[in-house]
PDB file of N, CA and C in Angstrom:
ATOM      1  N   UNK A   1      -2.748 -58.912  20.040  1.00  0.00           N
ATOM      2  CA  UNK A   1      -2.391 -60.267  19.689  1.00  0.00           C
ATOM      3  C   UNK A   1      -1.168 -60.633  20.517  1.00  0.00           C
ATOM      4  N   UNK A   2      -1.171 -62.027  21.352  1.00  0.00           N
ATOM      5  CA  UNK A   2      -0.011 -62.036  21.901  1.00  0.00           C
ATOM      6  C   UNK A   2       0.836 -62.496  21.009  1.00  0.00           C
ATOM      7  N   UNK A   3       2.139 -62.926  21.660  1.00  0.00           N
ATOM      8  CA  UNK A   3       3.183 -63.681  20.968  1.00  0.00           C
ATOM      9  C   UNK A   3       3.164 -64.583  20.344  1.00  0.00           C
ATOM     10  N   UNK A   4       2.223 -65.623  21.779  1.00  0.00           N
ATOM     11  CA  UNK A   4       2.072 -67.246  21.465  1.00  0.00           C
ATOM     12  C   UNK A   4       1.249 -67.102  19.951  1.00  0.00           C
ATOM     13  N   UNK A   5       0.210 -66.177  20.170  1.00  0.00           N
ATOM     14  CA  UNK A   5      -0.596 -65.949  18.487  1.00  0.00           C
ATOM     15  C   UNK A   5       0.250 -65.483  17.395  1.00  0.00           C
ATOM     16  N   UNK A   6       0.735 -64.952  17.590  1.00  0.00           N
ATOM     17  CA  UNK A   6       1.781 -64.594  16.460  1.00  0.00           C
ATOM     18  C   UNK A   6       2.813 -65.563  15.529  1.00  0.00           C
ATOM     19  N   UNK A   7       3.358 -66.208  16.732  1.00  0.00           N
ATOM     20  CA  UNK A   7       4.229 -67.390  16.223  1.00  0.00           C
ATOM     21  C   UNK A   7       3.174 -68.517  15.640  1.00  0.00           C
ATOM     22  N   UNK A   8       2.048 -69.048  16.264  1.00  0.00           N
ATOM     23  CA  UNK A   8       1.122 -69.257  15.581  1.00  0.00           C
ATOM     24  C   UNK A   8       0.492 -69.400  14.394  1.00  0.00           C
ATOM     25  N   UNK A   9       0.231 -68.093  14.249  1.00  0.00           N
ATOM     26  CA  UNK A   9      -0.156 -67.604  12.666  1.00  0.00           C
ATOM     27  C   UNK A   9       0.861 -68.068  11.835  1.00  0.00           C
ATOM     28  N   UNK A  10       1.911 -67.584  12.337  1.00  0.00           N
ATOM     29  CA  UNK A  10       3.329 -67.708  11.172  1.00  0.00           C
ATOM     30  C   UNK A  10       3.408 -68.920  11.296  1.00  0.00           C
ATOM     31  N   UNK A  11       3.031 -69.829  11.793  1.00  0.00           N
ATOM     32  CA  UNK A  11       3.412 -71.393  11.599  1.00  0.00           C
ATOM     33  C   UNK A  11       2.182 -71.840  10.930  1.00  0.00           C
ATOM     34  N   UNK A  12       1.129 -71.204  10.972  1.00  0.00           N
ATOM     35  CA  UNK A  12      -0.336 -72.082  10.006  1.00  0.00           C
ATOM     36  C   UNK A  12      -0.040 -71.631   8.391  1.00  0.00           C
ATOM     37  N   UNK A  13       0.755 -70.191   8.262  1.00  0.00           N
ATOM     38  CA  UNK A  13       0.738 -69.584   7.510  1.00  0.00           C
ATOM     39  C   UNK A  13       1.764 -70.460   6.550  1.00  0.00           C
ATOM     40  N   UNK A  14       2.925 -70.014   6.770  1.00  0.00           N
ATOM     41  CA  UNK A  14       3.855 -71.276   6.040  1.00  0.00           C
ATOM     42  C   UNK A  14       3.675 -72.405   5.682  1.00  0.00           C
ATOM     43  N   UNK A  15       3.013 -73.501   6.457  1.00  0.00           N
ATOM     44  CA  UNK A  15       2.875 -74.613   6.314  1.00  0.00           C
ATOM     45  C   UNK A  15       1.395 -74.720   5.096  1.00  0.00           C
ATOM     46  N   UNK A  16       0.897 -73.686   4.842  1.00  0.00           N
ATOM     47  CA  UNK A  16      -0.255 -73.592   3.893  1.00  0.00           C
ATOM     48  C   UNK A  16       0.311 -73.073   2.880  1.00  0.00           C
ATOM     49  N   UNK A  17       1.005 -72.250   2.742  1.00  0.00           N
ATOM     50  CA  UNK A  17       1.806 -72.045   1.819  1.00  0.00           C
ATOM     51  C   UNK A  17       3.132 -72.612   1.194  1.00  0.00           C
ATOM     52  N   UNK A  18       3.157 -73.463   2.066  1.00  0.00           N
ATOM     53  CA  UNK A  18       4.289 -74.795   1.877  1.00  0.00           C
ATOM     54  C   UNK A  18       3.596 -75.392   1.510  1.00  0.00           C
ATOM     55  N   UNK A  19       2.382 -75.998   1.368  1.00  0.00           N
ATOM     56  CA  UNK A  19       1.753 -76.906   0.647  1.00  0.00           C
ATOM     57  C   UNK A  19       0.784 -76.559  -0.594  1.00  0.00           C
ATOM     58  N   UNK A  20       0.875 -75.517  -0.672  1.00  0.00           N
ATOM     59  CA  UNK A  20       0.741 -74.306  -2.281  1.00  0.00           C
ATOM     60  C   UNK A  20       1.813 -75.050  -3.115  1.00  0.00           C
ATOM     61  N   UNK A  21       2.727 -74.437  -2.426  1.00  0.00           N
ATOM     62  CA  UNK A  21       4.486 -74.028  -3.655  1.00  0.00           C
ATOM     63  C   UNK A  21       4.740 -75.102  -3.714  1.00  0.00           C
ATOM     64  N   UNK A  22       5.108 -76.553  -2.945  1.00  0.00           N
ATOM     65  CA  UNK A  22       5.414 -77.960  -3.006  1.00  0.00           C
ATOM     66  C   UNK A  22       5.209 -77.984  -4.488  1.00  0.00           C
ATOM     67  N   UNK A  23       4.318 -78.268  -5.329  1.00  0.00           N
ATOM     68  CA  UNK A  23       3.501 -79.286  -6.310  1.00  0.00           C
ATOM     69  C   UNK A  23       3.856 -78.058  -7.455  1.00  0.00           C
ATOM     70  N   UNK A  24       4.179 -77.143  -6.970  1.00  0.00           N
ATOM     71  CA  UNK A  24       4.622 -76.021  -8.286  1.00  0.00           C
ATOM     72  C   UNK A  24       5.839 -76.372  -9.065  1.00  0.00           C
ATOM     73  N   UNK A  25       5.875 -76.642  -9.980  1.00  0.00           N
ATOM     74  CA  UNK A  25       6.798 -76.918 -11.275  1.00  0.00           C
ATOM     75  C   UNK A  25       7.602 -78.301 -11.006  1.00  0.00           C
ATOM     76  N   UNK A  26       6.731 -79.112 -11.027  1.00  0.00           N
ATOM     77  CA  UNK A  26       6.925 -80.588  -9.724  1.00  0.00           C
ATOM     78  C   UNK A  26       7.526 -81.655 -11.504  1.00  0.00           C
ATOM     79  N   UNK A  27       8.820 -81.765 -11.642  1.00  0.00           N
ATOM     80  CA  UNK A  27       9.081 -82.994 -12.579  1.00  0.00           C
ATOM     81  C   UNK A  27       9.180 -84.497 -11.795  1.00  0.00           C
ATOM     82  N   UNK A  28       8.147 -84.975 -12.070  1.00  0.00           N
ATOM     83  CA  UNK A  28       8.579 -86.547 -11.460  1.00  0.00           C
ATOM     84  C   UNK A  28       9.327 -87.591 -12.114  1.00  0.00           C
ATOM     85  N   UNK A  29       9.517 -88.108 -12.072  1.00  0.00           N
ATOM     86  CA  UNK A  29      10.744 -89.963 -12.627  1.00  0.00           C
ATOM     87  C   UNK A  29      10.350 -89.827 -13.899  1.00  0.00           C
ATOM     88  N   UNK A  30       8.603 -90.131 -13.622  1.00  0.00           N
ATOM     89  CA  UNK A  30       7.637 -90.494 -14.859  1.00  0.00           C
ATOM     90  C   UNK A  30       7.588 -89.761 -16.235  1.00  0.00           C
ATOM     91  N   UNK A  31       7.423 -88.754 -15.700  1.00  0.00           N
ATOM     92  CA  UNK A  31       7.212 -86.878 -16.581  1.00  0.00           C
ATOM     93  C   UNK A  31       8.514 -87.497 -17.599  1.00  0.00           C
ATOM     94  N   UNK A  32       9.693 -87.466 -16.499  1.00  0.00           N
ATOM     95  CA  UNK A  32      11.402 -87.396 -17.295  1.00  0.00           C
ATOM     96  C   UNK A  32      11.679 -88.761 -18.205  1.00  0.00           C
ATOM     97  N   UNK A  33      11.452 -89.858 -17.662  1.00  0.00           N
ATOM     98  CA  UNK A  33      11.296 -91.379 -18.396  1.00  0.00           C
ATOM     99  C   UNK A  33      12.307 -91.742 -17.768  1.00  0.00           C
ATOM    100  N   UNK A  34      13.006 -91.642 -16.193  1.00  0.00           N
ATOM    101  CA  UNK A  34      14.201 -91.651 -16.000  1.00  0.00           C
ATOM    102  C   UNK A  34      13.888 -92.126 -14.368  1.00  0.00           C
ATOM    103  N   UNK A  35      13.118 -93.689 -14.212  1.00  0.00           N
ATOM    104  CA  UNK A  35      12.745 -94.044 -12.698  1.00  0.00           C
ATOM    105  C   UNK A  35      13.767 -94.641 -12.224  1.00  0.00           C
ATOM    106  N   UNK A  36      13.950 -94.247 -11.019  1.00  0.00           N
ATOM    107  CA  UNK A  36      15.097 -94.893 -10.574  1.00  0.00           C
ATOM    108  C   UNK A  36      14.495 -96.226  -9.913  1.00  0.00           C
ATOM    109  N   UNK A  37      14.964 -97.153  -9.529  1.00  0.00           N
ATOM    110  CA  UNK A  37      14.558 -99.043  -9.628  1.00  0.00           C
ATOM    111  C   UNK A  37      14.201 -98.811  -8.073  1.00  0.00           C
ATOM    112  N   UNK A  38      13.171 -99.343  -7.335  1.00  0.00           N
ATOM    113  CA  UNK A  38      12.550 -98.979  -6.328  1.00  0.00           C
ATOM    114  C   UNK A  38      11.789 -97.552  -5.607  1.00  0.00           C
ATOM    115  N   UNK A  39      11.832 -96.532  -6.567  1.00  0.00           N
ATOM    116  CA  UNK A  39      11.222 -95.450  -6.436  1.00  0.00           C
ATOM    117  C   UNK A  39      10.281 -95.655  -7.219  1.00  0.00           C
ATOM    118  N   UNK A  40       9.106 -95.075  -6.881  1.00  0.00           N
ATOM    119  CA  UNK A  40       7.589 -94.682  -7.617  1.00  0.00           C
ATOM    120  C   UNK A  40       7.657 -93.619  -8.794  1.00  0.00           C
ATOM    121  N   UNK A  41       7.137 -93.851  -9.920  1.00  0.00           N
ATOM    122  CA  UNK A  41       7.118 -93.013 -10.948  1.00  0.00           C
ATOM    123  C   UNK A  41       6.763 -91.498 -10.629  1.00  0.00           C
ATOM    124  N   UNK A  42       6.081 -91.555  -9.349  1.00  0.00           N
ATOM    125  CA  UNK A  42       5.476 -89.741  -9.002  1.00  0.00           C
ATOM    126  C   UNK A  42       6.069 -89.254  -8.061  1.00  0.00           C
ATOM    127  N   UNK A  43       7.887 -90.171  -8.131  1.00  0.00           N
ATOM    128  CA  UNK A  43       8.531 -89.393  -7.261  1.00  0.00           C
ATOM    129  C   UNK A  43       9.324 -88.049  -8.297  1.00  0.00           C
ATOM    130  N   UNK A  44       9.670 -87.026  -7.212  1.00  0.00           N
ATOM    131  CA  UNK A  44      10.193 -85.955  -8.053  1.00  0.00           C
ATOM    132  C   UNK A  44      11.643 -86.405  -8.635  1.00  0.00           C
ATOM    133  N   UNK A  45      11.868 -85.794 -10.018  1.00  0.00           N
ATOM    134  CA  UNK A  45      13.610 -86.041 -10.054  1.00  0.00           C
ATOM    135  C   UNK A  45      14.834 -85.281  -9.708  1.00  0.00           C
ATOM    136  N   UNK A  46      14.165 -83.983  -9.294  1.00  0.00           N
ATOM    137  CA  UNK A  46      15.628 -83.368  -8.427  1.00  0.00           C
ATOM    138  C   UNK A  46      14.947 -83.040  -7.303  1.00  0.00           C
ATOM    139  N   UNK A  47      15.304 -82.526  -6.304  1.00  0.00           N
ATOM    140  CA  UNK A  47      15.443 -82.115  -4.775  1.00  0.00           C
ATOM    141  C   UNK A  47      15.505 -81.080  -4.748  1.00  0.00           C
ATOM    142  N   UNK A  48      14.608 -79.801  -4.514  1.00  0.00           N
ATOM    143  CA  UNK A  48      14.599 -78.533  -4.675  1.00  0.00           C
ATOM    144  C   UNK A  48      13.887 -78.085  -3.326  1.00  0.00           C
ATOM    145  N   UNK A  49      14.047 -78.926  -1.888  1.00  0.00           N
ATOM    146  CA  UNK A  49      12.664 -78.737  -1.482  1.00  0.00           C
ATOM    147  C   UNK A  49      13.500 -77.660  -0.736  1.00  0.00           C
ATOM    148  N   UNK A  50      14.616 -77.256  -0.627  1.00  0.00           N
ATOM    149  CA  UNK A  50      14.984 -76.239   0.043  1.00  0.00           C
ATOM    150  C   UNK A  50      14.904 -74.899  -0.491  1.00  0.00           C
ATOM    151  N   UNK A  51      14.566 -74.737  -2.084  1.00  0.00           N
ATOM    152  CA  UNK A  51      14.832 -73.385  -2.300  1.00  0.00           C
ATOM    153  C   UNK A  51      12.902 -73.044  -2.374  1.00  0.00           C
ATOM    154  N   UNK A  52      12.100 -73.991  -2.675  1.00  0.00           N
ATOM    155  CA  UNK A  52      11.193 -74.279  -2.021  1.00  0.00           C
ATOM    156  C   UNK A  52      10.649 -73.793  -0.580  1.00  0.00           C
ATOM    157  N   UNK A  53      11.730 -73.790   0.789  1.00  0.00           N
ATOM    158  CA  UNK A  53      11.289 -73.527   1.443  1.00  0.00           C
ATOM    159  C   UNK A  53      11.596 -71.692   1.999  1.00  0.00           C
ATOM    160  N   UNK A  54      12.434 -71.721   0.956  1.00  0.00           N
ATOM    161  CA  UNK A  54      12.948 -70.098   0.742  1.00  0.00           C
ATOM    162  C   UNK A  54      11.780 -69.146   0.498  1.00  0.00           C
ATOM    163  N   UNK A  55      11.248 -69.952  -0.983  1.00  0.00           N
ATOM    164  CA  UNK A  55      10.139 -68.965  -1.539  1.00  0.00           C
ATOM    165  C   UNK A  55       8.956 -69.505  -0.512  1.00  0.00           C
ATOM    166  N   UNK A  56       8.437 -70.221   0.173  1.00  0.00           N
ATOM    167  CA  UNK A  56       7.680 -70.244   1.232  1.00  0.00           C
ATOM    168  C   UNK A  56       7.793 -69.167   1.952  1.00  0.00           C
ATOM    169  N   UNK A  57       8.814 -69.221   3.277  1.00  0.00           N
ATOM    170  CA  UNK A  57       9.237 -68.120   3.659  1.00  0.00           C
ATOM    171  C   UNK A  57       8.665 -66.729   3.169  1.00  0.00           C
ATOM    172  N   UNK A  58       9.741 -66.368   2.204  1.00  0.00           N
ATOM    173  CA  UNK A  58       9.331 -65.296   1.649  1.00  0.00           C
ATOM    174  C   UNK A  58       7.347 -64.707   1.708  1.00  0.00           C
ATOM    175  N   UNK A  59       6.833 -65.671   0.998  1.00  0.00           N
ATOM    176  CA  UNK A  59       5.320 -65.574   0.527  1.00  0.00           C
ATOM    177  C   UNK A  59       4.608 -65.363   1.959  1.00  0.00           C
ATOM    178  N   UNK A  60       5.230 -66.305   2.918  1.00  0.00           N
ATOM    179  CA  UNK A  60       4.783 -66.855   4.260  1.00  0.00           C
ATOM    180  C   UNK A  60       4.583 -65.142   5.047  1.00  0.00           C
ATOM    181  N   UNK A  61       5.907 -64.678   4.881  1.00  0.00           N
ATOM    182  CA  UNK A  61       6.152 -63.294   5.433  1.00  0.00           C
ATOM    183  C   UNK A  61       5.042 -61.992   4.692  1.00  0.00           C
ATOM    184  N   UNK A  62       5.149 -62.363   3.600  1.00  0.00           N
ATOM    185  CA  UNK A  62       3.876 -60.913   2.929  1.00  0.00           C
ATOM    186  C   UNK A  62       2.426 -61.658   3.590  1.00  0.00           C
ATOM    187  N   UNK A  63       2.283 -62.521   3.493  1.00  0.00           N
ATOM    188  CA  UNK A  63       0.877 -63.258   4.002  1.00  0.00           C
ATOM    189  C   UNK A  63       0.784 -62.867   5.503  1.00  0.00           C
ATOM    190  N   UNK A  64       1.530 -63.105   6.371  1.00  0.00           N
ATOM    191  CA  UNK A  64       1.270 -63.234   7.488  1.00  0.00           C
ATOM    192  C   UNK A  64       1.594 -61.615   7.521  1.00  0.00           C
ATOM    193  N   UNK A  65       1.901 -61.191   7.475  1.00  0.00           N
ATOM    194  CA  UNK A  65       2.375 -59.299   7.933  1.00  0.00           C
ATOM    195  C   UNK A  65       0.741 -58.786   7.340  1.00  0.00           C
ATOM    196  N   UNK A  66       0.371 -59.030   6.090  1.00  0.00           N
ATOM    197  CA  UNK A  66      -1.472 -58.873   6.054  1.00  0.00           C
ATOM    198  C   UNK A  66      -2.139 -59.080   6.818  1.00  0.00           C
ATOM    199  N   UNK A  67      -2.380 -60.482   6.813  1.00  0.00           N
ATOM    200  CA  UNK A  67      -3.707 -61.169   8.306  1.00  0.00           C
ATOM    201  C   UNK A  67      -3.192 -60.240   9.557  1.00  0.00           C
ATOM    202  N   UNK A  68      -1.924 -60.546   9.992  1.00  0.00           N
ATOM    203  CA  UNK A  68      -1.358 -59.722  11.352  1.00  0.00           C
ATOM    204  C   UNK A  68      -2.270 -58.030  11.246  1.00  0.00           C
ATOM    205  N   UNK A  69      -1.789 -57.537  10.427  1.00  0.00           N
ATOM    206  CA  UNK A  69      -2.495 -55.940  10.446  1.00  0.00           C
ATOM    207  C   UNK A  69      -3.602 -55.821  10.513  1.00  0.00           C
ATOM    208  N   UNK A  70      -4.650 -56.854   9.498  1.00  0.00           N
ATOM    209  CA  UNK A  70      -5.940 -56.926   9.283  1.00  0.00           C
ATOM    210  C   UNK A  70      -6.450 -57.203  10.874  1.00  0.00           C
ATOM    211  N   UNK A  71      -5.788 -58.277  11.889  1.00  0.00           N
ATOM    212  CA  UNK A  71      -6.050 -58.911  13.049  1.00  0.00           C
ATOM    213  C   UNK A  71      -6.111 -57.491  13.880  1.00  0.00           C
ATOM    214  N   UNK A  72      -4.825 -56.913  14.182  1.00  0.00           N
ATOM    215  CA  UNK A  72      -4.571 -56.245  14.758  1.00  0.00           C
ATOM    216  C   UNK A  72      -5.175 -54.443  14.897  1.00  0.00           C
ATOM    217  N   UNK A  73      -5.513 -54.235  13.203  1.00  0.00           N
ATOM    218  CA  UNK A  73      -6.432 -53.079  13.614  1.00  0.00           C
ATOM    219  C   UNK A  73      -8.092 -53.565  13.572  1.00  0.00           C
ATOM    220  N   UNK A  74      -8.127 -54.742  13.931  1.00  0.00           N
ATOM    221  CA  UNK A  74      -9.331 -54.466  14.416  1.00  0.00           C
ATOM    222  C   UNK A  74     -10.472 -54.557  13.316  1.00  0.00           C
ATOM    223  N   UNK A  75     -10.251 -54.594  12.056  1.00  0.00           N
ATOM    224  CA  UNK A  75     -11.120 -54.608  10.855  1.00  0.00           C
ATOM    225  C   UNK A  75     -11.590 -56.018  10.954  1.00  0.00           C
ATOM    226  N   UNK A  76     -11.437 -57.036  11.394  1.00  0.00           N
ATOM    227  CA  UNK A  76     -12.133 -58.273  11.534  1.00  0.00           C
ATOM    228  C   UNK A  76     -11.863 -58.722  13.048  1.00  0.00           C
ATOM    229  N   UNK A  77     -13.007 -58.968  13.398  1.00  0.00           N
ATOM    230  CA  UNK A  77     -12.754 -59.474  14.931  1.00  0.00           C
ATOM    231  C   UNK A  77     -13.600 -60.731  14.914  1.00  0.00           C
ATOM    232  N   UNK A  78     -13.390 -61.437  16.172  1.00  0.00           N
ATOM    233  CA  UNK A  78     -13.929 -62.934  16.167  1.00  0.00           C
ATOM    234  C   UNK A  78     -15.627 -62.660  16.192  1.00  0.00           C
ATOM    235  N   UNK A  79     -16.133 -61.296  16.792  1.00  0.00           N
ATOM    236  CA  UNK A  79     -17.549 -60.931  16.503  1.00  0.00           C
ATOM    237  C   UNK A  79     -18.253 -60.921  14.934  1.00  0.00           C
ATOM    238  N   UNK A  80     -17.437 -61.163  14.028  1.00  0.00           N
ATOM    239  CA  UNK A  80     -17.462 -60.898  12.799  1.00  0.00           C
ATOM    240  C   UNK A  80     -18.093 -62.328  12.034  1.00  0.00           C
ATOM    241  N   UNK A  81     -17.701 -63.461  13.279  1.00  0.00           N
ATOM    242  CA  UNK A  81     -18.159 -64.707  12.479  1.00  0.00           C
ATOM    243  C   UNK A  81     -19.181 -64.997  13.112  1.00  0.00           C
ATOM    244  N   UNK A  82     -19.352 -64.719  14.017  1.00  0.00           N
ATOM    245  CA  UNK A  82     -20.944 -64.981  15.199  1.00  0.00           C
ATOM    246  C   UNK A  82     -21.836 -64.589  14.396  1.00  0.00           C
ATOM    247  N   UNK A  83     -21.741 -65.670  13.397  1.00  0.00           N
ATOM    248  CA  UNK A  83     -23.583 -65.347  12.294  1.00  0.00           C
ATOM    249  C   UNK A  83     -24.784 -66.589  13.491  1.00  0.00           C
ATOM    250  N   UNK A  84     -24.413 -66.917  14.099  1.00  0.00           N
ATOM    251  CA  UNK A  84     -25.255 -67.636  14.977  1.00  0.00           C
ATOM    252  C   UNK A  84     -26.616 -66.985  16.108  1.00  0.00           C
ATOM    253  N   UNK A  85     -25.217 -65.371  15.907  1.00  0.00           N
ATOM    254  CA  UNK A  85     -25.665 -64.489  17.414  1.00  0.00           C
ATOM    255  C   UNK A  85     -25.599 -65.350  18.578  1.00  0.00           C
ATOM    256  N   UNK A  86     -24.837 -66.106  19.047  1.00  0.00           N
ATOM    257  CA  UNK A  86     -24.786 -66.708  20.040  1.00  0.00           C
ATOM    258  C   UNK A  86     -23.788 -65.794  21.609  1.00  0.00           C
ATOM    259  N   UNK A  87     -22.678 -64.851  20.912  1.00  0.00           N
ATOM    260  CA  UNK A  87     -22.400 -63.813  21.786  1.00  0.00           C
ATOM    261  C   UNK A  87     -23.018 -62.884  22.300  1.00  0.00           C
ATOM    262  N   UNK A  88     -22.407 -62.737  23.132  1.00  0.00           N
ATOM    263  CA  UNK A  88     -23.322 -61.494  24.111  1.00  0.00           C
ATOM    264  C   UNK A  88     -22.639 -60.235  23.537  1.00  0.00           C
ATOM    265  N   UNK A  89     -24.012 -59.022  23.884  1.00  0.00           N
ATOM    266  CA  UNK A  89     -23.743 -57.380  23.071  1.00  0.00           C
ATOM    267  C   UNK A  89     -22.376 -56.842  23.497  1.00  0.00           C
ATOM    268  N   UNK A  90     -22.010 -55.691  22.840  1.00  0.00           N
ATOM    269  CA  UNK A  90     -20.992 -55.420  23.171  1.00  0.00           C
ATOM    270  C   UNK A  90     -21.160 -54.175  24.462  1.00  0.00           C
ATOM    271  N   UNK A  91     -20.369 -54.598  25.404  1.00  0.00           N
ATOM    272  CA  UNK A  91     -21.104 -53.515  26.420  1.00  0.00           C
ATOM    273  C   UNK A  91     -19.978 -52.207  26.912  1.00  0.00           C
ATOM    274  N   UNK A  92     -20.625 -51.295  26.201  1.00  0.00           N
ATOM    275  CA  UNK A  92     -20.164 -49.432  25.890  1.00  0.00           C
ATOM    276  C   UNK A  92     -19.605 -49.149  27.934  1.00  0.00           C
ATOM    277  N   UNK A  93     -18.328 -48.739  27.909  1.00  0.00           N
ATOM    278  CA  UNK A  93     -18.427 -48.256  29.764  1.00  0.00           C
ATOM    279  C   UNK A  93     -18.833 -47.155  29.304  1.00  0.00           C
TER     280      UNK A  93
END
């Protein structure tokens, strides 16, 4: 796996898991009875999106260090989805 794939992964990875954890234990205006006058009732009422992006992180890192190993030894390869058979055999030197 090169680099460019690596950094990669870790950027599809987070950002999917940033959009997991977002909506987790989410109080909005509405929920509280407490809208502030030009905000939308399904806005949140505190600002947490940073510790938020902590536990991302974190999750981001056990996730991606899996797929990475799984990638890397070889237990799933891109031959694995060719249910089409549209690749060519694998050829033994």
């Amino acid at each position: 796996m090169s680099i460019t794939a690596v950094f990669v992964l870790f950027a599809v990875v987070w950002f999917m898991v940033f959009f997991i954890v977002l909506p987790l234990r989410l109080t909005t205006q509405g929920d509280a009875g407490s809208v502030v006058e030009g905000t939308p009732k399904s806005a949140p009422l505190n600002e947490i999106v940073g510790k938020k992006a902590r536990l991302t992180t974190l999750w981001a890192i056990l996730v991606w260090a899996a797929l990475a190993g799984i990638i890397t030894s070889g237990a799933i390869s891109v031959r694995d989805f060719d249910w089409m058979g549209r690749m060519p055999p694998v050829s033994t030197p």
